[in-house]
N, C-alpha and C. Protein backbone atom coordinates (compact mmCIF):
# COMPACT_ATOMS: atom_id res chain seq x y z
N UNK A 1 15.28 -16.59 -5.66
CA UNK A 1 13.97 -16.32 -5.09
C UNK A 1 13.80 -14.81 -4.95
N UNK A 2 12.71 -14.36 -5.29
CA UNK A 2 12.40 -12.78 -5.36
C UNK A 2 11.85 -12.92 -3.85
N UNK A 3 12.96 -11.57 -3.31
CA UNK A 3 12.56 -11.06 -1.85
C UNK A 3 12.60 -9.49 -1.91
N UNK A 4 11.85 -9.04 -0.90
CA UNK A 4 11.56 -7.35 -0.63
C UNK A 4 12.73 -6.72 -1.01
N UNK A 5 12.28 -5.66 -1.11
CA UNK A 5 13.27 -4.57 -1.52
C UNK A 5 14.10 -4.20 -0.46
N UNK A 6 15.50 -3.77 -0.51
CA UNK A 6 16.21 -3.62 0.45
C UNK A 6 15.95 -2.81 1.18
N UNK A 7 15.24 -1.65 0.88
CA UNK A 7 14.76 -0.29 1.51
C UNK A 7 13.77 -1.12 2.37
N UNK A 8 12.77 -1.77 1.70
CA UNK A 8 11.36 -2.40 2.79
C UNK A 8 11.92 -3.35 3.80
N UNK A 9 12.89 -4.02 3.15
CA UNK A 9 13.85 -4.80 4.45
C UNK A 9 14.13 -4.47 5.78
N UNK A 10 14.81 -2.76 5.71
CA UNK A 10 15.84 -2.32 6.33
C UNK A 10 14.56 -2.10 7.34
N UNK A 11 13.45 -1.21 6.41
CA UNK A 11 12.63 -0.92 6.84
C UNK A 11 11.83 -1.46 8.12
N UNK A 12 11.58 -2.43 8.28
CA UNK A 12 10.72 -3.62 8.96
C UNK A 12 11.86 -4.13 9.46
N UNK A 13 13.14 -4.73 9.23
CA UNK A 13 13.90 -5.75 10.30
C UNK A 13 14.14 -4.56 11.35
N UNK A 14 14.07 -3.26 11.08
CA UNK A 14 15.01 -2.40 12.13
C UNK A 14 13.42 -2.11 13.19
N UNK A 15 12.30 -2.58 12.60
CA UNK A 15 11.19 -1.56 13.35
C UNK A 15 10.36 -2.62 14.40
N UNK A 16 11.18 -4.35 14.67
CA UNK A 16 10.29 -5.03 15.33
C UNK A 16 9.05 -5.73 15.41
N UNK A 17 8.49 -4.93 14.47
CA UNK A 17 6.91 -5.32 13.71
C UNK A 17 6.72 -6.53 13.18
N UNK A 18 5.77 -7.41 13.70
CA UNK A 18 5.46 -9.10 13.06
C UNK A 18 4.94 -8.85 11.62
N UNK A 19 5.85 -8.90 10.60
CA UNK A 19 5.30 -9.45 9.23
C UNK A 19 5.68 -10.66 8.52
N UNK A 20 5.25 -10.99 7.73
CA UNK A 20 5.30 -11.92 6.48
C UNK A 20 5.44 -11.70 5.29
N UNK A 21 6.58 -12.25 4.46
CA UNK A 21 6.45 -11.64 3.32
C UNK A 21 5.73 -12.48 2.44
N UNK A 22 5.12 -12.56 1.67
CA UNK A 22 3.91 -13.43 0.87
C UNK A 22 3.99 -13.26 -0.98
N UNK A 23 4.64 -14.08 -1.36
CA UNK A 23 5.53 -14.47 -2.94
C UNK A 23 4.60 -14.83 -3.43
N UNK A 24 3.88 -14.10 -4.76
CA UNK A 24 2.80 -14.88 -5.62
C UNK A 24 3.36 -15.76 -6.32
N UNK A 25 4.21 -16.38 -6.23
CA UNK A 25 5.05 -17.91 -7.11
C UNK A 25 4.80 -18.52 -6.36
N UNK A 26 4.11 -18.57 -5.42
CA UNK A 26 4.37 -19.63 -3.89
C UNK A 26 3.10 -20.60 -3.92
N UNK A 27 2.21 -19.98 -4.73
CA UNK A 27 0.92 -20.43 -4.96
C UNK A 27 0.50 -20.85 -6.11
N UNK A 28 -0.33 -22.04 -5.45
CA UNK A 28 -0.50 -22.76 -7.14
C UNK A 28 -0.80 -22.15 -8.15
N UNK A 29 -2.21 -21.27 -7.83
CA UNK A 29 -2.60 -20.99 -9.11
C UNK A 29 -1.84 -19.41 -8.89
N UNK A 30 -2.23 -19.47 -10.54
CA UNK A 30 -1.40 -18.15 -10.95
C UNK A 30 -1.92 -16.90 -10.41
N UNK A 31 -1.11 -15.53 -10.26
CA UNK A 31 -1.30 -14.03 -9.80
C UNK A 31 -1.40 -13.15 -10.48
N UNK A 32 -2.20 -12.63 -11.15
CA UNK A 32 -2.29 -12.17 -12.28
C UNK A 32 -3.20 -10.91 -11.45
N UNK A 33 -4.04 -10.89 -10.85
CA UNK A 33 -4.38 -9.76 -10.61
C UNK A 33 -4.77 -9.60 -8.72
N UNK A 34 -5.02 -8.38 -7.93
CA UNK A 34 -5.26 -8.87 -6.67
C UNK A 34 -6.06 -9.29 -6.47
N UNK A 35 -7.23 -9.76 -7.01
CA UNK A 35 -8.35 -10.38 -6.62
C UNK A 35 -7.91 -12.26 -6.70
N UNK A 36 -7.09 -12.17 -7.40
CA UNK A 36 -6.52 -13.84 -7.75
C UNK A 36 -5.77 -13.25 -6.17
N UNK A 37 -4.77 -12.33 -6.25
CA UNK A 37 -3.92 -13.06 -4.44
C UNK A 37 -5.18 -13.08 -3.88
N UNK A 38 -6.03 -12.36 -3.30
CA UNK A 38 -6.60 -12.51 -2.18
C UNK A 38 -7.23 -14.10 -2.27
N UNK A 39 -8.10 -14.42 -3.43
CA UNK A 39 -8.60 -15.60 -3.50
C UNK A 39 -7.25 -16.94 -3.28
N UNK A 40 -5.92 -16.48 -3.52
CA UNK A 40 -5.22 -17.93 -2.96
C UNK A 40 -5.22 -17.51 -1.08
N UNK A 41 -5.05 -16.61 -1.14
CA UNK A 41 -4.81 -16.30 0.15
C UNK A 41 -6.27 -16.67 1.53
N UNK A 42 -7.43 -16.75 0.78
CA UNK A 42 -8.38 -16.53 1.42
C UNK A 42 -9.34 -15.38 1.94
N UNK A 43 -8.73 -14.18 1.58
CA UNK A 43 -8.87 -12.89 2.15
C UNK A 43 -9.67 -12.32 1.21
N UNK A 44 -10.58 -11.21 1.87
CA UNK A 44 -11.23 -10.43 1.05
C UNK A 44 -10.58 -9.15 0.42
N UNK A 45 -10.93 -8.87 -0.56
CA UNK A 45 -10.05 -8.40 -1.47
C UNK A 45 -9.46 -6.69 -0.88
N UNK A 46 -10.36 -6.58 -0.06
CA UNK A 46 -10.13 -5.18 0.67
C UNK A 46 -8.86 -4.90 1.19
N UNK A 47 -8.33 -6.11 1.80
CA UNK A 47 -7.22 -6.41 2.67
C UNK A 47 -5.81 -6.19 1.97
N UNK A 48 -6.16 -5.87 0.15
CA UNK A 48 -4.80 -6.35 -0.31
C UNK A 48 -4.32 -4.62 -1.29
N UNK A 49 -3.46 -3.84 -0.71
CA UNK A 49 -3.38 -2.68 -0.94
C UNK A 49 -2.79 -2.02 -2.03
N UNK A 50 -3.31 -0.80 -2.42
CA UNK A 50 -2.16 0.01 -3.55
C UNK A 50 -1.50 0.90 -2.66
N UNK A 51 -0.41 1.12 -3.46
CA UNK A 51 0.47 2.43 -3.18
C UNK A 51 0.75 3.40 -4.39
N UNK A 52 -0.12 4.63 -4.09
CA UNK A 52 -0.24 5.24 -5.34
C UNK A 52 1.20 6.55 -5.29
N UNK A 53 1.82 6.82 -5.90
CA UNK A 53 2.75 8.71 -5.72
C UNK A 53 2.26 9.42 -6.63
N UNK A 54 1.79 10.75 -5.95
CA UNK A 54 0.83 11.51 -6.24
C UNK A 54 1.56 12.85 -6.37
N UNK A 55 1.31 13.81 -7.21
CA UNK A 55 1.89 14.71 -7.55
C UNK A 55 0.93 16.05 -7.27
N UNK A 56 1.78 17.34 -6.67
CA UNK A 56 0.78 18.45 -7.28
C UNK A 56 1.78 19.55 -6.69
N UNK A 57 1.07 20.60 -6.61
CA UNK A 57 1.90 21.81 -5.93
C UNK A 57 2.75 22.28 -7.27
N UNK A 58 3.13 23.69 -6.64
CA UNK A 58 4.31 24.30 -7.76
C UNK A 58 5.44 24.76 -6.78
N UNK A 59 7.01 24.82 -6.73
CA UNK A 59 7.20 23.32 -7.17
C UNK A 59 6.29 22.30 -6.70
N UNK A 60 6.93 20.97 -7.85
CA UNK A 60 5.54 19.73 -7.20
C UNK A 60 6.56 19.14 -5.84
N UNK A 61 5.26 18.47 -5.56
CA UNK A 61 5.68 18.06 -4.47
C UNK A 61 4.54 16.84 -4.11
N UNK A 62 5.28 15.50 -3.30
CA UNK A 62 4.92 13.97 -3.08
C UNK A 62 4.53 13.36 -2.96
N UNK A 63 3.35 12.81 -2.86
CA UNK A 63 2.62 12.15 -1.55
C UNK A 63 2.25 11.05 -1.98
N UNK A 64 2.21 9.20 -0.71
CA UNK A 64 2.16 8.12 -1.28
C UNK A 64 0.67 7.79 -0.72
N UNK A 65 -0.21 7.29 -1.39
CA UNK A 65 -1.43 7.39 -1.35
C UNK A 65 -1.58 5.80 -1.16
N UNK A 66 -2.23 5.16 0.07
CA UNK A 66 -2.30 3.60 0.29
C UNK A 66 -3.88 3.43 0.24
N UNK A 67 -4.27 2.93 -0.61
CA UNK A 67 -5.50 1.97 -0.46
C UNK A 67 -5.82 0.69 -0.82
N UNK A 68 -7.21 0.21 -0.36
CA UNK A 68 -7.47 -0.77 -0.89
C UNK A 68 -7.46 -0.97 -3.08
N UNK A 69 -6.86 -1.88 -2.92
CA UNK A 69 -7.09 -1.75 -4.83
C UNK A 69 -7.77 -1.61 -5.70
N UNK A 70 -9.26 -2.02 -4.88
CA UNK A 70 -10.32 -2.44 -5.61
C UNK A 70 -10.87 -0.88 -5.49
N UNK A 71 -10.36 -0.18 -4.72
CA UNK A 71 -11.16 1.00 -4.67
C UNK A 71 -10.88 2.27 -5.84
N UNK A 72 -11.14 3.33 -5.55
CA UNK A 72 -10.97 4.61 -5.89
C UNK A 72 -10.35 6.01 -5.33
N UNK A 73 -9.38 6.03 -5.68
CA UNK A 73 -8.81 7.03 -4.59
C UNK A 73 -9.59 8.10 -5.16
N UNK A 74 -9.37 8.80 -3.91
CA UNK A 74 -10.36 10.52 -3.98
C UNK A 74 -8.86 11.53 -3.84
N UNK A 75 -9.12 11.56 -5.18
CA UNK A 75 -8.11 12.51 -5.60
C UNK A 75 -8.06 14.12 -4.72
N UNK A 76 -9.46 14.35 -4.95
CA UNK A 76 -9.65 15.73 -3.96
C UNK A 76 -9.15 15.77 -2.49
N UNK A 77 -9.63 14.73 -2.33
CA UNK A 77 -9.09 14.52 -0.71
C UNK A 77 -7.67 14.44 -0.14
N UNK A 78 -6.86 14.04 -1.50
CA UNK A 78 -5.53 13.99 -1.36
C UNK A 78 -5.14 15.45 -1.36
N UNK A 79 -5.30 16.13 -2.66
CA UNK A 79 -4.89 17.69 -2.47
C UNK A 79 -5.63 18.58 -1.60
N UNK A 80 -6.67 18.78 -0.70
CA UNK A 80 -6.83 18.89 -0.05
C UNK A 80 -6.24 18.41 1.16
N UNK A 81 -6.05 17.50 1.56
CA UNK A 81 -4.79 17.87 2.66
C UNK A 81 -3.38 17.70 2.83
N UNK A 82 -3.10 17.91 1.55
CA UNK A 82 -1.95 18.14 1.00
C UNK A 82 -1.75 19.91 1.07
N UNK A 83 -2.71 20.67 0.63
CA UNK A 83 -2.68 21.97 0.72
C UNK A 83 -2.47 22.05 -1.24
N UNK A 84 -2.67 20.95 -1.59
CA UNK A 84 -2.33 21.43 -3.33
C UNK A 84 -3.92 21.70 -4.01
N UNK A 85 -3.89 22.64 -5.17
CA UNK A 85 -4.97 22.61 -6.12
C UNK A 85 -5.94 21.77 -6.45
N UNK A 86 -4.66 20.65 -6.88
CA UNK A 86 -5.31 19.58 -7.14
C UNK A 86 -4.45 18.40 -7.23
N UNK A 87 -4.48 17.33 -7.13
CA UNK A 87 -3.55 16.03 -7.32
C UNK A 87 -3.65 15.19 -8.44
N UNK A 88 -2.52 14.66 -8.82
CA UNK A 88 -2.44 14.08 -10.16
C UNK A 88 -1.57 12.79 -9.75
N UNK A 89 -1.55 11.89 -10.22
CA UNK A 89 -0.60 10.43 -10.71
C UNK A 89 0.65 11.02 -11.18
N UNK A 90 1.83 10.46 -10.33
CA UNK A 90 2.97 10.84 -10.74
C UNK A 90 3.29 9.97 -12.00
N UNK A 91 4.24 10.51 -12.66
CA UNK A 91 4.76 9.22 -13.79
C UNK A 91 5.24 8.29 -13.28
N UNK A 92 5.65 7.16 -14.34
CA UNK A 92 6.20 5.97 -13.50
C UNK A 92 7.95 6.76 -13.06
N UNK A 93 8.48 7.33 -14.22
CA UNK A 93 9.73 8.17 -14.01
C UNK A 93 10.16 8.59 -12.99
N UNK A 94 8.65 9.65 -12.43
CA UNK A 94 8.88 10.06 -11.03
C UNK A 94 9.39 9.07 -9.91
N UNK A 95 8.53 7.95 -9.90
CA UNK A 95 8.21 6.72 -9.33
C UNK A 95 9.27 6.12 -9.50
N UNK A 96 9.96 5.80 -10.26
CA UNK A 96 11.41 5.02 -10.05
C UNK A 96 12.33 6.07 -9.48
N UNK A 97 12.84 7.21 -9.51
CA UNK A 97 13.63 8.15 -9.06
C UNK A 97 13.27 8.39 -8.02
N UNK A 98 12.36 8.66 -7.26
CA UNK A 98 11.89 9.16 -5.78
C UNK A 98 11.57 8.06 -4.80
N UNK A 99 10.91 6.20 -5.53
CA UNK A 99 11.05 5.46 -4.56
C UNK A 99 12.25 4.37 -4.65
N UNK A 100 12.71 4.12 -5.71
CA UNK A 100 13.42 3.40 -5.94
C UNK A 100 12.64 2.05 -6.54
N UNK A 101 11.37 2.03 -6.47
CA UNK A 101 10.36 1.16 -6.61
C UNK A 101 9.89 0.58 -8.18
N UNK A 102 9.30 -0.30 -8.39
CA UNK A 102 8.94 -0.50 -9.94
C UNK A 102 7.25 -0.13 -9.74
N UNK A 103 6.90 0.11 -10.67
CA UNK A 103 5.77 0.24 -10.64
C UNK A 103 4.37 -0.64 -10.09
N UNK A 104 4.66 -1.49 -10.37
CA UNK A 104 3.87 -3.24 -10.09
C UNK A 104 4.11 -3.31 -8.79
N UNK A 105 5.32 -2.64 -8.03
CA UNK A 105 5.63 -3.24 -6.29
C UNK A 105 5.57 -2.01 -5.66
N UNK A 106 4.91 -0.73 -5.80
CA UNK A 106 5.28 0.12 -5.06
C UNK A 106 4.92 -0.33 -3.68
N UNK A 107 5.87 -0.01 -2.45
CA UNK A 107 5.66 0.04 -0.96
C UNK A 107 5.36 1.05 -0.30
N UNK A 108 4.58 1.60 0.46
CA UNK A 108 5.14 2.85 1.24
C UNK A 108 6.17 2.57 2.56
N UNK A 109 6.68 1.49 2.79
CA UNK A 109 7.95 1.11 3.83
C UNK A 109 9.46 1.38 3.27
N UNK A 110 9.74 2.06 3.45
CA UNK A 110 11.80 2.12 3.37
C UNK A 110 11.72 3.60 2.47
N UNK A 111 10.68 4.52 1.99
CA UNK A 111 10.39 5.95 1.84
C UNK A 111 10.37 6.76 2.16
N UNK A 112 11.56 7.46 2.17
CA UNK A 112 11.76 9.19 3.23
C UNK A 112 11.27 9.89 2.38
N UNK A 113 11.22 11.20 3.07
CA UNK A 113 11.21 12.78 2.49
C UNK A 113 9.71 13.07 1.86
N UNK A 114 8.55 12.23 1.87
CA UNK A 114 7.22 12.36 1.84
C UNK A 114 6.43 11.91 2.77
N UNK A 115 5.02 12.54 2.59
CA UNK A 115 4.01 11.74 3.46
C UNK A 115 3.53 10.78 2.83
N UNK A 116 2.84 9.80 3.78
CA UNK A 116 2.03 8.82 3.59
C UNK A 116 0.98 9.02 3.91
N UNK A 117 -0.20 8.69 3.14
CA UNK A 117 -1.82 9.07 3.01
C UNK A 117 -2.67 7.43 3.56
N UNK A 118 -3.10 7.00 4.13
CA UNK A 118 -3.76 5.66 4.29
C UNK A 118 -4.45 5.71 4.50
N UNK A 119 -5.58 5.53 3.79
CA UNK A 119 -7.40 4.80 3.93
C UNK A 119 -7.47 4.33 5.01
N UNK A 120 -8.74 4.81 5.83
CA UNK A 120 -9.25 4.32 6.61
C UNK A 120 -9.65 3.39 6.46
N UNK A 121 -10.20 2.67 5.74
CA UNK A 121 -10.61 1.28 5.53
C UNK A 121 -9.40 0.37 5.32
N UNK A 122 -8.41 -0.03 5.24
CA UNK A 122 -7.46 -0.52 5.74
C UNK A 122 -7.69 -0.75 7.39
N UNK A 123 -7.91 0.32 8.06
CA UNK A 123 -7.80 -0.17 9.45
C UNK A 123 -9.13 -1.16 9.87
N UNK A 124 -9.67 -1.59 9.29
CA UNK A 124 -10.87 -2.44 9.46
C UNK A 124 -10.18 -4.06 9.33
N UNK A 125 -9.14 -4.34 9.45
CA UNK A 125 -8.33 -5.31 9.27
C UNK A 125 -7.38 -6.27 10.12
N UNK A 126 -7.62 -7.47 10.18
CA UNK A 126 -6.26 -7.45 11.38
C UNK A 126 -4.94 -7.27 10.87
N UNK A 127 -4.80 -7.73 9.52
CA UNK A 127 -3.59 -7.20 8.59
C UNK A 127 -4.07 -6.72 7.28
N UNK A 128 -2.85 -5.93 7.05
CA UNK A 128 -3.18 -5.94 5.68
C UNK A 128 -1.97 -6.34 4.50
N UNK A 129 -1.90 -5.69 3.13
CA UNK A 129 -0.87 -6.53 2.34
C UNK A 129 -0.71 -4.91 1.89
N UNK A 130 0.33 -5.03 1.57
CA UNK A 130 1.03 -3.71 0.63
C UNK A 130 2.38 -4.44 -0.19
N UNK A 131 3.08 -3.51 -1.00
CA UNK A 131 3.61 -3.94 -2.19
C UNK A 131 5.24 -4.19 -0.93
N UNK A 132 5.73 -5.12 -1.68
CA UNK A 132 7.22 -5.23 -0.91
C UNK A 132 8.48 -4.84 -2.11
N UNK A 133 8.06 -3.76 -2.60
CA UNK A 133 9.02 -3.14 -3.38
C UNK A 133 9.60 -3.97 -4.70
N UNK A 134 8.73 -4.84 -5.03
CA UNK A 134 9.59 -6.15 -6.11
C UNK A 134 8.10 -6.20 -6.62
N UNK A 135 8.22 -6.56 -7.74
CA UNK A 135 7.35 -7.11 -8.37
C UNK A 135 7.00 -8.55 -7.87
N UNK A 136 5.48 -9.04 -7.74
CA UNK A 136 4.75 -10.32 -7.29
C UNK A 136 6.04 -10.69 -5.64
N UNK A 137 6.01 -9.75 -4.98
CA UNK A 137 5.86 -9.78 -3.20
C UNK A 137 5.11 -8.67 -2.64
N UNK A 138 4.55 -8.95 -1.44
CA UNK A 138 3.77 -8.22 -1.03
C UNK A 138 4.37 -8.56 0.46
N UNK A 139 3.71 -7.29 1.75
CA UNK A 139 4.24 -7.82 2.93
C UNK A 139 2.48 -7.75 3.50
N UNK A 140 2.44 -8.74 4.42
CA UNK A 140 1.06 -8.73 5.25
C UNK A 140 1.99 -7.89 7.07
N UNK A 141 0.98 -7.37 7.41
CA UNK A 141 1.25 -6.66 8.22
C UNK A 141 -0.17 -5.65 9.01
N UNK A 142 0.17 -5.47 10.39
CA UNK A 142 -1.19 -4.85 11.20
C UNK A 142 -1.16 -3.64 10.71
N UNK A 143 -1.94 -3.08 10.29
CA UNK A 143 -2.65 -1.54 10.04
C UNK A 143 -1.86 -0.47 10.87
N UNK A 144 -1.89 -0.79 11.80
CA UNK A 144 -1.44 -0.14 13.04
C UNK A 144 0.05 -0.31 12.85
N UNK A 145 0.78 -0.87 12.70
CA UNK A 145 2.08 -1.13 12.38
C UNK A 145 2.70 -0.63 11.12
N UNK A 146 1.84 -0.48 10.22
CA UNK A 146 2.07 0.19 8.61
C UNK A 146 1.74 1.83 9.26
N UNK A 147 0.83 2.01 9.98
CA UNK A 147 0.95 3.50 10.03
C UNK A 147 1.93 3.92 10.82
N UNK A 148 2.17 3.08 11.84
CA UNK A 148 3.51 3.41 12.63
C UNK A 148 4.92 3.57 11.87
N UNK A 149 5.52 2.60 10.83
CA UNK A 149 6.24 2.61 9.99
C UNK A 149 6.37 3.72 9.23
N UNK A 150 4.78 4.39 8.90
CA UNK A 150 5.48 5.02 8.06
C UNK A 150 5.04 6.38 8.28
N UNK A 151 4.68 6.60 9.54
CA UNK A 151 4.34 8.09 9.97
C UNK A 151 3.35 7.98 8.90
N UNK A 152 2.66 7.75 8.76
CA UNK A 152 1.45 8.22 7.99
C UNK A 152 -0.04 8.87 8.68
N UNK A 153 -0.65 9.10 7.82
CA UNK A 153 -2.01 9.97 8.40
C UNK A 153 -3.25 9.02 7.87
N UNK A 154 -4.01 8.96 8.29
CA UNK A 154 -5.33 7.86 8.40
C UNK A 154 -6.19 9.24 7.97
N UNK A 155 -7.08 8.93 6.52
CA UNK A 155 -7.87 9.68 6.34
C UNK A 155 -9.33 8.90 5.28
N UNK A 156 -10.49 9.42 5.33
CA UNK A 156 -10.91 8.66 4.00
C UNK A 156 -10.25 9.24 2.92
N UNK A 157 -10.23 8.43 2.40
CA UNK A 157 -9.19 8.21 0.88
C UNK A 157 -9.70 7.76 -0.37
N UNK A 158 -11.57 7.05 -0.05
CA UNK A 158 -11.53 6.56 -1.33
C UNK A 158 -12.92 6.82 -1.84
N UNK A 159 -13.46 6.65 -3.24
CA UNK A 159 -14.53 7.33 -3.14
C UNK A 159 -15.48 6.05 -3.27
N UNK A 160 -16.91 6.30 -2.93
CA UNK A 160 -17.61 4.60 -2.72
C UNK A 160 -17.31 3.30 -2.23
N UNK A 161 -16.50 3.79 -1.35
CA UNK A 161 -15.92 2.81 -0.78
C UNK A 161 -16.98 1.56 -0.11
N UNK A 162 -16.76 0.63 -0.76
CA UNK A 162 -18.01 -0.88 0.39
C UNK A 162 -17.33 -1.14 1.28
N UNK A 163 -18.39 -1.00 2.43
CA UNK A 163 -17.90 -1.28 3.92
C UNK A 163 -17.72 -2.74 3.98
N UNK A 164 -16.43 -3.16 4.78
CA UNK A 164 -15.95 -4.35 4.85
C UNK A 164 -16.46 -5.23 5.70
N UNK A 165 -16.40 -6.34 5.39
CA UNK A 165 -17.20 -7.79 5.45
C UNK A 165 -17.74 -7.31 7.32
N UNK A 166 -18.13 -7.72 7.97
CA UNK A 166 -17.89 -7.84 9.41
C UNK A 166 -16.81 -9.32 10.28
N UNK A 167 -15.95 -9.84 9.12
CA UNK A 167 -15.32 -10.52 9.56
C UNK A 167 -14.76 -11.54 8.50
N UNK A 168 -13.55 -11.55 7.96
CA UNK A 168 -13.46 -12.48 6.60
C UNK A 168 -13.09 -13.02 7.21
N UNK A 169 -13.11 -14.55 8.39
CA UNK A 169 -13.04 -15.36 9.06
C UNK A 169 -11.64 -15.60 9.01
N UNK A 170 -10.53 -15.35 8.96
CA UNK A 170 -9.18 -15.25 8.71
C UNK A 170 -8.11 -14.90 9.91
N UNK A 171 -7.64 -15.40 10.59
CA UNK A 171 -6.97 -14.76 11.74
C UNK A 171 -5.91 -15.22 11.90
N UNK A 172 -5.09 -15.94 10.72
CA UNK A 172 -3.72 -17.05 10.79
C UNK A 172 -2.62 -15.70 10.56
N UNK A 173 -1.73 -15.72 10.45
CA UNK A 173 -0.22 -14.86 10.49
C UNK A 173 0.52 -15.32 9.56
């Protein structure tokens, strides 16, 4: 059975925080993209997150960028308070060497030695989903608890972002 990454493990069993880990094999129909999880899940698609590593600076230097999927990250906004020029998509190269992560599962949980960037729209949520370091797992978890985890900074992050539902009737754990 595919479970979290040992880093996202260590991460979350040591920090107390109520999560779930949530296996797209677990569900009938197939996972092929996040709009398929959210639809087994029930959830609006807002709820179900990327984790982008973002590059810039000379030397370069890190940063893990969390949003909703469906969105657009605002690249400017990242190097801007980053203090860089400008920001770019790390390779996947980078991305396996710096998180230990595959590309398909990046987490920002069990990640030292960078910041974490998180969309405000995430916090419009009672949970949300981010990658659990494995390919097809994800962890659901409070907003508030992902930023606690991961020292991160709450900023807008994305560009055109649609304001979220006033309630995707959803409140199970």
């Amino acid at each position: 059975m595919i479970t979290v990454h040992p880093q996202v493990r260590a991460a979350l069993e040591h920090s107390g925080v109520r999560f779930v880990e949530r296996r797209h094999a677990e569900y009938a129909q197939p996972i092929h993209t996040p709009g398929d999880f959210a639809a087994a899940l029930g959830y609006a698609p807002q709820r179900i997150a990327k984790t982008l590593l973002l590059r810039g600076g000379a030397p370069p230097r890190f940063a893990l960028a969390v949003c909703p999927t469906l969105d657009r990250l605002d690249l400017a906004a990242v190097a801007h308070e980053m203090g860089w020029r400008r920001a770019q998509f790390a390779s996947t190269e980078e991305l396996a060497v710096l998180t230990g992560y595959p590309a398909t599962g990046v987490s920002p949980l069990g990640v030292s030695g960078m910041r974490v960037l998180l969309a405000e729209a995430l916090a419009a949520y009672e949970t949300v989903l981010v990658g659990g370091g494995a390919v097809g797992i994800e962890v659901e978890l409070a907003p508030a608890d992902l930023l606690r985890l991961t020292g991160g900074t709450v900023l807008p992050l994305v560009i055109g972002a649609a304001p979220p539902p006033p309630s995707d009737g959803d409140t199970s754990e």
